[in-house]
N, C-alpha and C. Protein backbone atom coordinates (compact mmCIF):
# COMPACT_ATOMS: atom_id res chain seq x y z
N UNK A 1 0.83 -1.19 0.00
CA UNK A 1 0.00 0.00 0.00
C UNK A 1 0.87 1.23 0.00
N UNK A 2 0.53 2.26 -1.16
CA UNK A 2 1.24 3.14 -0.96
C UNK A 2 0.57 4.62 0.27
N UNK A 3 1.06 5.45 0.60
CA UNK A 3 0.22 6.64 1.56
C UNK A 3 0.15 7.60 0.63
N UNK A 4 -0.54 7.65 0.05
CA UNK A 4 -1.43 8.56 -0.89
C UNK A 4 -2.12 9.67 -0.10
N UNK A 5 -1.79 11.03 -0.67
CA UNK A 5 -3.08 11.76 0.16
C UNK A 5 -4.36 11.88 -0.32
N UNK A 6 -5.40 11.61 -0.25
CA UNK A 6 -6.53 11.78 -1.04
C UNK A 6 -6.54 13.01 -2.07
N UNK A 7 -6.64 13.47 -2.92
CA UNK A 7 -6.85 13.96 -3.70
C UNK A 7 -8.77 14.59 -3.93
N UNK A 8 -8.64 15.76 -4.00
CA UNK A 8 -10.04 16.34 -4.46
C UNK A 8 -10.29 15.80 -5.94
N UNK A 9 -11.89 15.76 -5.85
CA UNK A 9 -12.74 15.51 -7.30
C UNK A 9 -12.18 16.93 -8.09
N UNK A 10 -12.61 16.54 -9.13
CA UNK A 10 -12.36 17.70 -9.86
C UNK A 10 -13.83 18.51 -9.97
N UNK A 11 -14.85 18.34 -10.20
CA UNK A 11 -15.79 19.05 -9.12
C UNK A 11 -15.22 20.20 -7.79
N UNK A 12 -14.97 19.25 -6.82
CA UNK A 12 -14.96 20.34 -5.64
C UNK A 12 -13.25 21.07 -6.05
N UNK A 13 -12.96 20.90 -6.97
CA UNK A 13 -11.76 21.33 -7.25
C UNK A 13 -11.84 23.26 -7.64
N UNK A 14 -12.58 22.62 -9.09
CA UNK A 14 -13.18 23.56 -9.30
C UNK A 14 -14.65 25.08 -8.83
N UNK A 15 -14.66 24.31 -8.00
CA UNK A 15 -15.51 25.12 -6.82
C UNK A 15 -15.16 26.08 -6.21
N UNK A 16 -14.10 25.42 -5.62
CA UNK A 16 -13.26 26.21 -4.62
C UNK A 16 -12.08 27.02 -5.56
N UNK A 17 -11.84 26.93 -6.40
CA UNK A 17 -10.89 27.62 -7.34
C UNK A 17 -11.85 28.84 -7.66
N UNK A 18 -13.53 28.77 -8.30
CA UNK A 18 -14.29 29.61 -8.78
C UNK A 18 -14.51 30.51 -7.68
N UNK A 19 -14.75 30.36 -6.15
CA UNK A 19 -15.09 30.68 -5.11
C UNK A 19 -13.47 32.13 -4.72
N UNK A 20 -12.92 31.13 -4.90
CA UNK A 20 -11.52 32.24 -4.32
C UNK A 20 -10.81 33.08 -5.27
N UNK A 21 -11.42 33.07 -6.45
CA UNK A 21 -11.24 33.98 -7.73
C UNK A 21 -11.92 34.95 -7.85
N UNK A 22 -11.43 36.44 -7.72
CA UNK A 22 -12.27 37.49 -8.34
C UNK A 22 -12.82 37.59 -9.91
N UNK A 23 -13.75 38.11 -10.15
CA UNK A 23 -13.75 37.92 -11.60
C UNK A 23 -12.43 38.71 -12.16
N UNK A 24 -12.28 38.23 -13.56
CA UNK A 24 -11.01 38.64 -14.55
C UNK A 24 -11.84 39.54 -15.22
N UNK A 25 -10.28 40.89 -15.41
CA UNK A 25 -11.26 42.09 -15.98
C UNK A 25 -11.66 41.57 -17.96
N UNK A 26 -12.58 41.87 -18.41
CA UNK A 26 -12.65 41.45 -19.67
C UNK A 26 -11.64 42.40 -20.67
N UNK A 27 -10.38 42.80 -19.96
CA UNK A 27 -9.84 43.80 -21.33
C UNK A 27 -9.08 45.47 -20.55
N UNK A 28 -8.61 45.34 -20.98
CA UNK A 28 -7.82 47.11 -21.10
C UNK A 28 -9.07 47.75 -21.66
N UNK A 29 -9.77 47.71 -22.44
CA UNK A 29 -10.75 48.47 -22.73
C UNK A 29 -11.72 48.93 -21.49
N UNK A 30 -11.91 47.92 -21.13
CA UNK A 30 -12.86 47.82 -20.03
C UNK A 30 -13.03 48.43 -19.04
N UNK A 31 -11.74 48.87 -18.79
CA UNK A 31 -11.41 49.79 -17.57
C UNK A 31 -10.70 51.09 -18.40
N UNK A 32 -10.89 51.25 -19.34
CA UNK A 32 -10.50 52.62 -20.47
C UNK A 32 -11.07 53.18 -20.20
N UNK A 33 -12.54 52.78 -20.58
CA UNK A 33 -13.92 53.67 -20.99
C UNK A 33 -14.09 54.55 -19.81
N UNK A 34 -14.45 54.09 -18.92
CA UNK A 34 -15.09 54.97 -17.86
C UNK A 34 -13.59 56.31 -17.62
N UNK A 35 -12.58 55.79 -17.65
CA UNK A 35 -11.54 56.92 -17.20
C UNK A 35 -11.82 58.11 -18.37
N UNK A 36 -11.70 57.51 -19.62
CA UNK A 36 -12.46 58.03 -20.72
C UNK A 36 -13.20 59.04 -20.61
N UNK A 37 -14.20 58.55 -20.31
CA UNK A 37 -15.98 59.32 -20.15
C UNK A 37 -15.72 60.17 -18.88
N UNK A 38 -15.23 60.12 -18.17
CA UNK A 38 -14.20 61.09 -17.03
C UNK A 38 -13.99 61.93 -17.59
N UNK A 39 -12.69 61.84 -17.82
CA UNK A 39 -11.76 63.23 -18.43
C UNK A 39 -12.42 63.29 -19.89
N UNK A 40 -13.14 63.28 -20.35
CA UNK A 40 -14.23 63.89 -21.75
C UNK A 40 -15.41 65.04 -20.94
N UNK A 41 -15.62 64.56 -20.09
CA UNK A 41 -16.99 65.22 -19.33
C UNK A 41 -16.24 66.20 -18.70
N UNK A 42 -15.00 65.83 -17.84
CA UNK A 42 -14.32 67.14 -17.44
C UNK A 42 -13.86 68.18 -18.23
N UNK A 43 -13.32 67.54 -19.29
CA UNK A 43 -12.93 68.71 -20.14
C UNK A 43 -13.94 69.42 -21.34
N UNK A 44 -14.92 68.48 -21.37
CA UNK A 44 -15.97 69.37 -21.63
C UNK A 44 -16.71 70.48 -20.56
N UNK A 45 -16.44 69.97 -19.72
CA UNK A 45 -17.48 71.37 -18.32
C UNK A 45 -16.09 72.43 -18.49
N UNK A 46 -14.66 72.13 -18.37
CA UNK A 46 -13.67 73.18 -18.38
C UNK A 46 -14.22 74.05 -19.59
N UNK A 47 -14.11 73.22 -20.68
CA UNK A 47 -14.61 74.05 -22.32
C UNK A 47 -15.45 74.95 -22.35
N UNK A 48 -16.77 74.62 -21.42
CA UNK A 48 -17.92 75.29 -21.55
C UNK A 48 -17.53 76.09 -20.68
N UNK A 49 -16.86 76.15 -19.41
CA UNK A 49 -16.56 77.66 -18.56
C UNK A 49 -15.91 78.63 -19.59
N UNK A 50 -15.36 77.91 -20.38
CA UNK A 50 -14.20 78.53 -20.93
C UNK A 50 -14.81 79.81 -21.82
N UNK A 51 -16.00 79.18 -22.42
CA UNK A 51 -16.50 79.81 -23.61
C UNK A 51 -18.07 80.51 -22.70
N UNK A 52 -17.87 80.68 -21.45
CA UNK A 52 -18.91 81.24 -20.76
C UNK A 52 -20.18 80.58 -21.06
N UNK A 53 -20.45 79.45 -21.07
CA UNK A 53 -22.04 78.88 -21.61
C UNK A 53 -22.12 78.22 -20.00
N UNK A 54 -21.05 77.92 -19.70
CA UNK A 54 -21.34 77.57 -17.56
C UNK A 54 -20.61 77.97 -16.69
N UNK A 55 -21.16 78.63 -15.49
CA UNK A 55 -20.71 79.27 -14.61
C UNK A 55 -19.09 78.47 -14.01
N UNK A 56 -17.92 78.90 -14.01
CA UNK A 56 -16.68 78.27 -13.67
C UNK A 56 -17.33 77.59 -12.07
N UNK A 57 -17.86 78.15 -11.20
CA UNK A 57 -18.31 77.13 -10.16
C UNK A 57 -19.10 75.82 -10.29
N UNK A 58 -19.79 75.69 -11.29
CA UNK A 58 -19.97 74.24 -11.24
C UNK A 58 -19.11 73.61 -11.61
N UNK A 59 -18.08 74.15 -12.51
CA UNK A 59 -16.67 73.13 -12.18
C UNK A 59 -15.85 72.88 -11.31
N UNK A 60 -15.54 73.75 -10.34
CA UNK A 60 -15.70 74.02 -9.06
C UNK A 60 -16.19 72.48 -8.31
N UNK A 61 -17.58 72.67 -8.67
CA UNK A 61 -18.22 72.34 -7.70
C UNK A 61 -18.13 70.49 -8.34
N UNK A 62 -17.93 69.90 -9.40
CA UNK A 62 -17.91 68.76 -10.23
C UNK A 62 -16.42 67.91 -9.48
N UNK A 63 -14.99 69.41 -9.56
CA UNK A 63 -14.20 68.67 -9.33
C UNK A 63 -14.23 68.54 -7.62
N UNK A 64 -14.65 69.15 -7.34
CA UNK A 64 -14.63 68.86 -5.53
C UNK A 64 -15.06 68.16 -5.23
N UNK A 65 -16.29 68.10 -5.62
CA UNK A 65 -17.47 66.74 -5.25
C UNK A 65 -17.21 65.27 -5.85
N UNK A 66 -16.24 65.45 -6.56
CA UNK A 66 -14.86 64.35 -7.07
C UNK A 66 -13.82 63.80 -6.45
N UNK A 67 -13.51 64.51 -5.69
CA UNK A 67 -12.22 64.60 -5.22
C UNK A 67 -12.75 63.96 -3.92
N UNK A 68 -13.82 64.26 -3.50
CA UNK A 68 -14.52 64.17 -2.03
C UNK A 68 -15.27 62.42 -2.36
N UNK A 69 -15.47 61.91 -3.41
CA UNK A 69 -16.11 60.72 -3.87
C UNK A 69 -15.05 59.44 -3.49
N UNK A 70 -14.21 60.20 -4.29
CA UNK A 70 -12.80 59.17 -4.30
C UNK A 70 -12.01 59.04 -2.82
N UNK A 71 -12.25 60.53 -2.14
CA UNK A 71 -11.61 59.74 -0.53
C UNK A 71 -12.57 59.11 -0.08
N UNK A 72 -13.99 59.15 -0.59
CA UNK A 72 -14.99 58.34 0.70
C UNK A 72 -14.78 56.74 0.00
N UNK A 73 -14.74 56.33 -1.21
CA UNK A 73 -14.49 55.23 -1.66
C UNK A 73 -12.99 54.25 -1.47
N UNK A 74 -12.07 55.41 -1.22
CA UNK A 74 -10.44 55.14 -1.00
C UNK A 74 -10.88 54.84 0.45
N UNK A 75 -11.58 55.59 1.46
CA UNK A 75 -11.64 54.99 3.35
C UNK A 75 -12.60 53.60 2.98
N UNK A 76 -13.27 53.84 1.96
CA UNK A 76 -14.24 52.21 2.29
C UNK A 76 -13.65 51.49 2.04
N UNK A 77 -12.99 51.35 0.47
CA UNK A 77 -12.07 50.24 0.23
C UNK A 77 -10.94 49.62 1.57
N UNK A 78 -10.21 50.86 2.33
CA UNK A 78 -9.57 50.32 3.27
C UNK A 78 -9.68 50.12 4.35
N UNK A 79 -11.16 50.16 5.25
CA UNK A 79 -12.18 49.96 5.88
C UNK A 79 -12.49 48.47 5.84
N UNK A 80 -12.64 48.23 4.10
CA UNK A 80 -13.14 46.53 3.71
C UNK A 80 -12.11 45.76 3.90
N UNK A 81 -10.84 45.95 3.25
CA UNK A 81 -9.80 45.44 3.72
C UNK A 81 -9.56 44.72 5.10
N UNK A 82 -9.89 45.87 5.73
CA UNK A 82 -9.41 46.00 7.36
C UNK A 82 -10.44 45.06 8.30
N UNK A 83 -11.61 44.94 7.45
CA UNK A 83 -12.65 44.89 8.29
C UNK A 83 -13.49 45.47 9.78
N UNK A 84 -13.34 46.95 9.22
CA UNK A 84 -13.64 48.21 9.76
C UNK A 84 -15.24 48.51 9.47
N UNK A 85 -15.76 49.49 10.37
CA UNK A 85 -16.60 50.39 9.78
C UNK A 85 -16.52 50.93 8.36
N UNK A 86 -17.75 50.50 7.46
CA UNK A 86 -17.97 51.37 6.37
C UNK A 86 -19.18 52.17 6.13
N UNK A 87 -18.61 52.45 4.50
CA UNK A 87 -19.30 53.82 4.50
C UNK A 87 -20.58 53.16 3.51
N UNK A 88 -21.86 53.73 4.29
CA UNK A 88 -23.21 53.40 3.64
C UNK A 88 -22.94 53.61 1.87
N UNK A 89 -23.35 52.59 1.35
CA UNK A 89 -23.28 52.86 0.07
C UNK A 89 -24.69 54.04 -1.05
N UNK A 90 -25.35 54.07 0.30
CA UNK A 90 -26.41 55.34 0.06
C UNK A 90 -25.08 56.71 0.02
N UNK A 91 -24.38 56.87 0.80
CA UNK A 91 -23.84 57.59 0.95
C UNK A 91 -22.86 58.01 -0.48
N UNK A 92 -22.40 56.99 -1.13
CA UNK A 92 -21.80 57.11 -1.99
C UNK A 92 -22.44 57.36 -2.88
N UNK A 93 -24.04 56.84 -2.98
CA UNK A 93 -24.72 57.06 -4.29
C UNK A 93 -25.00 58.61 -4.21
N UNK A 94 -25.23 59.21 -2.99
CA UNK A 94 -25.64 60.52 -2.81
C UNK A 94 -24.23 61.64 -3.19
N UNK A 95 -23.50 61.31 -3.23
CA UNK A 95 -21.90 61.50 -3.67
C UNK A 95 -22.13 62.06 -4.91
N UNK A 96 -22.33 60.68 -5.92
CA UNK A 96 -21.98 60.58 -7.18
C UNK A 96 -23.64 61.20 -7.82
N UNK A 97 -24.41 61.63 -7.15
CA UNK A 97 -26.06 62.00 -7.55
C UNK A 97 -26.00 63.43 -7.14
N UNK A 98 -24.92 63.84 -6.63
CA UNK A 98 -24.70 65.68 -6.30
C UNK A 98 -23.66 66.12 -7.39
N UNK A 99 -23.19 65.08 -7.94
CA UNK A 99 -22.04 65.75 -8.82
C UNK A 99 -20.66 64.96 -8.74
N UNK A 100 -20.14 64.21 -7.86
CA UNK A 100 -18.93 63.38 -7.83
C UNK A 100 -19.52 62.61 -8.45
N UNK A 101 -19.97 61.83 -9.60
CA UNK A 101 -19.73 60.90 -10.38
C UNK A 101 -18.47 60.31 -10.96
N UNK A 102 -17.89 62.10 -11.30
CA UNK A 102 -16.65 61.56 -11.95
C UNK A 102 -15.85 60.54 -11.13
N UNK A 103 -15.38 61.08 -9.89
CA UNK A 103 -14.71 60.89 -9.15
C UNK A 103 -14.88 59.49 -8.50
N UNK A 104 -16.06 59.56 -8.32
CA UNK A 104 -16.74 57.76 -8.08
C UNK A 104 -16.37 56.88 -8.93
N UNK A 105 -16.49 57.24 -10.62
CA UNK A 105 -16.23 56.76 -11.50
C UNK A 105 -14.43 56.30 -11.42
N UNK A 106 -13.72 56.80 -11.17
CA UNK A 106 -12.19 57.23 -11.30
C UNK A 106 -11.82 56.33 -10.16
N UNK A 107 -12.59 56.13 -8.73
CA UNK A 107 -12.27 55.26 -7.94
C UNK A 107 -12.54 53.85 -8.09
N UNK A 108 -13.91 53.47 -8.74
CA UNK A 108 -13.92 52.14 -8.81
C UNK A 108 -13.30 51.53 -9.94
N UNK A 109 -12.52 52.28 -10.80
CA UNK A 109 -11.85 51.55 -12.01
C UNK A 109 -10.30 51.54 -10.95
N UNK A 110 -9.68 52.67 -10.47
CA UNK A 110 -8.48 52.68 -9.98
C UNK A 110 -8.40 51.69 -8.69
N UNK A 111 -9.13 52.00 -7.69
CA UNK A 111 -9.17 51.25 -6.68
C UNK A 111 -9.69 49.80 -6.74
N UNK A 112 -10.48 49.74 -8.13
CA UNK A 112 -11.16 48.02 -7.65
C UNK A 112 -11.74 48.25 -6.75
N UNK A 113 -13.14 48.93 -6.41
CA UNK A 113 -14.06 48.95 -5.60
C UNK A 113 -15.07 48.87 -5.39
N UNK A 114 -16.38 48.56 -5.38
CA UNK A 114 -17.39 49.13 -5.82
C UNK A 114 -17.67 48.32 -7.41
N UNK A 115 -16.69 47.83 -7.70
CA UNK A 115 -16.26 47.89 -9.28
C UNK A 115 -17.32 46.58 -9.87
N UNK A 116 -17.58 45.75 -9.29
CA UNK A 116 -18.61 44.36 -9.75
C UNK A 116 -19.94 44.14 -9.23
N UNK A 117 -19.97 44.60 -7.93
CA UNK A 117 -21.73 44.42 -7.58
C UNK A 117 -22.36 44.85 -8.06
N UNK A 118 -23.08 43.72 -9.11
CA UNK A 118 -24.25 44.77 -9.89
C UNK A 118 -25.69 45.93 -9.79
N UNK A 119 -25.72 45.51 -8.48
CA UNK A 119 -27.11 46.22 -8.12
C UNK A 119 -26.36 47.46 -7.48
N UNK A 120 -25.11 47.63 -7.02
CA UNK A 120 -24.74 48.82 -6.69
C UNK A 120 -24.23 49.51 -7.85
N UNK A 121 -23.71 48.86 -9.04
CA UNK A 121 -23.31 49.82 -10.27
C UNK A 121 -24.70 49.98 -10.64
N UNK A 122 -25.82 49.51 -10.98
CA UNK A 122 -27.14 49.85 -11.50
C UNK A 122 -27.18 51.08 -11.06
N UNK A 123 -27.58 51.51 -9.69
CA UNK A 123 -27.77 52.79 -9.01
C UNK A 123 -26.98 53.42 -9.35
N UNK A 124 -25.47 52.95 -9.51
CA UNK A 124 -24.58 54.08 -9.44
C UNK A 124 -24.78 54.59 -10.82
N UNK A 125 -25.04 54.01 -11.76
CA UNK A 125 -25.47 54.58 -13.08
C UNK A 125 -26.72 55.46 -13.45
N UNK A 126 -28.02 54.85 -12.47
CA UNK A 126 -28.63 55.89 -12.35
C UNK A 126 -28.60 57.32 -12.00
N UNK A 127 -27.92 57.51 -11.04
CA UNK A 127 -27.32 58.41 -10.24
C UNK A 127 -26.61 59.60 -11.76
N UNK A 128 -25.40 58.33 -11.93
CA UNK A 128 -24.98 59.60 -13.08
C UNK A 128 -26.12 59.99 -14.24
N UNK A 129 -26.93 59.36 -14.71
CA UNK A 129 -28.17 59.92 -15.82
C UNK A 129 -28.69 60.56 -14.76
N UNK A 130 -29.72 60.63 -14.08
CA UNK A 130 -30.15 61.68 -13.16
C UNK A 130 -28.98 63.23 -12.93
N UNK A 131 -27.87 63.08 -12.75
CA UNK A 131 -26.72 64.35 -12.49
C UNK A 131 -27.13 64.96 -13.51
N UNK A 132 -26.69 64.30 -14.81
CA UNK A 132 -26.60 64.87 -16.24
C UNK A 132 -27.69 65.23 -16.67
N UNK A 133 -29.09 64.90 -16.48
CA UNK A 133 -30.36 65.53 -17.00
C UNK A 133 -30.48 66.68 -15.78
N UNK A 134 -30.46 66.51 -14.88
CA UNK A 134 -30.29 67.72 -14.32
C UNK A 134 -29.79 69.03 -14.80
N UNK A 135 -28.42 68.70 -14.64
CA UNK A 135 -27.07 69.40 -15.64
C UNK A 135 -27.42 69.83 -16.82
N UNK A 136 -28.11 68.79 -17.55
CA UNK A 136 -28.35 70.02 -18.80
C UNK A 136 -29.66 70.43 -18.89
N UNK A 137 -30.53 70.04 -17.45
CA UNK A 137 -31.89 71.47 -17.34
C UNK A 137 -31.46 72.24 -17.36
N UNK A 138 -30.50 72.44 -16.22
CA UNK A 138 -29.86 73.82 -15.67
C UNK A 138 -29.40 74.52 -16.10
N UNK A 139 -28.12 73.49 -17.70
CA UNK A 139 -28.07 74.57 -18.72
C UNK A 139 -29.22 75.42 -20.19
N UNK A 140 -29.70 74.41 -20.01
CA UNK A 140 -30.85 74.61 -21.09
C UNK A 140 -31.60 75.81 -20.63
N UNK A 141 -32.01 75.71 -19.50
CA UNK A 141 -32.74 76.84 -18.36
C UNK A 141 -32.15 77.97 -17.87
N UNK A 142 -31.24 78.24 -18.09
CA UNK A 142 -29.82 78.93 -17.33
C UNK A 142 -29.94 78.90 -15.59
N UNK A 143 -30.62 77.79 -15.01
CA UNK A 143 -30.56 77.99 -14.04
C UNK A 143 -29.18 77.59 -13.40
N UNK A 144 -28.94 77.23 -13.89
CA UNK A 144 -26.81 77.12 -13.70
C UNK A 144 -26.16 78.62 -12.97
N UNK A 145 -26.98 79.53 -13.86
CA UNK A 145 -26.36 80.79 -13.08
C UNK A 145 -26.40 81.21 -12.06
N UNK A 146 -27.60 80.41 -10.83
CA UNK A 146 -27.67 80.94 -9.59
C UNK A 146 -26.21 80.64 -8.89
N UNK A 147 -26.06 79.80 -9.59
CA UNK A 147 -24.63 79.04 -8.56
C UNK A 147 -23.59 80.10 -8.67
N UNK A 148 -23.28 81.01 -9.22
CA UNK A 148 -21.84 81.91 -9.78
C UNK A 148 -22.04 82.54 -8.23
């Protein structure tokens, strides 16, 4: 008799391999786009201050509320890590539904965060169509100008 160690089925092999695997990103593209659609939207709101069609404070107010997206997503991510207190993901949607989209956007491609649960990207996508029809009432309306 030899002492063999048992060996797994290939079944539970594969189980536990699928289980302890994050998904694989589908592509360099994949994580392009959104950085993309970022810096296009930013430098379109710069353009339009530029050429006076929007008040320079809502850019202002786009990149702050950006900047402010990405530290609340940068403490959750290392919160999750840690297995810490986190941050309500209402909280984040309310983030990226005031105007940090970008920035939300910019964290879950950079950080890997946020980046696969689908029912939280659903919202989070809502969130940005809701910003942007807003955004262009406000310009359509000029109500953009109260903000200066």
């Amino acid at each position: 008799m030899t002492n063999k160690k048992p060996t797994k089925t290939a079944c539970s092999k594969k189980a536990t391999n699928n289980r302890s695997q994050k998904p694989k990103s589908t592509g360099s593209e994949s994580s392009i786009m959104p950085l993309l659609l970022v810096v296009i939207f930013l430098a379109g709101l710069i353009g339009a201050a530029q050429q006076h069609m929007l008040p320079i404070g809502i850019v202002g107010m786009y990149l702050t509320l950006s900047l402010l997206s990405f530290i609340a997503y940068a403490i959750d991510k290392s919160a999750a890590k840690r297995g810490k207190w986190r941050t309500k993901e209402s909280t984040l949607h309310l983030l990226a539904l005031m105007g940090g989209w970008p920035g939300a956007l910019f964290a879950q491609n950079v950080l890997r965060h946020k980046s696969v649960k689908a029912s939280f990207r659903n919202v989070f996508w809502l969130t940005v169509i809701a910003n942007l029809a807003v955004l262009a009432y406000g310009i359509q309306t000029g109500a953009v100008n109260m903000f200066i």
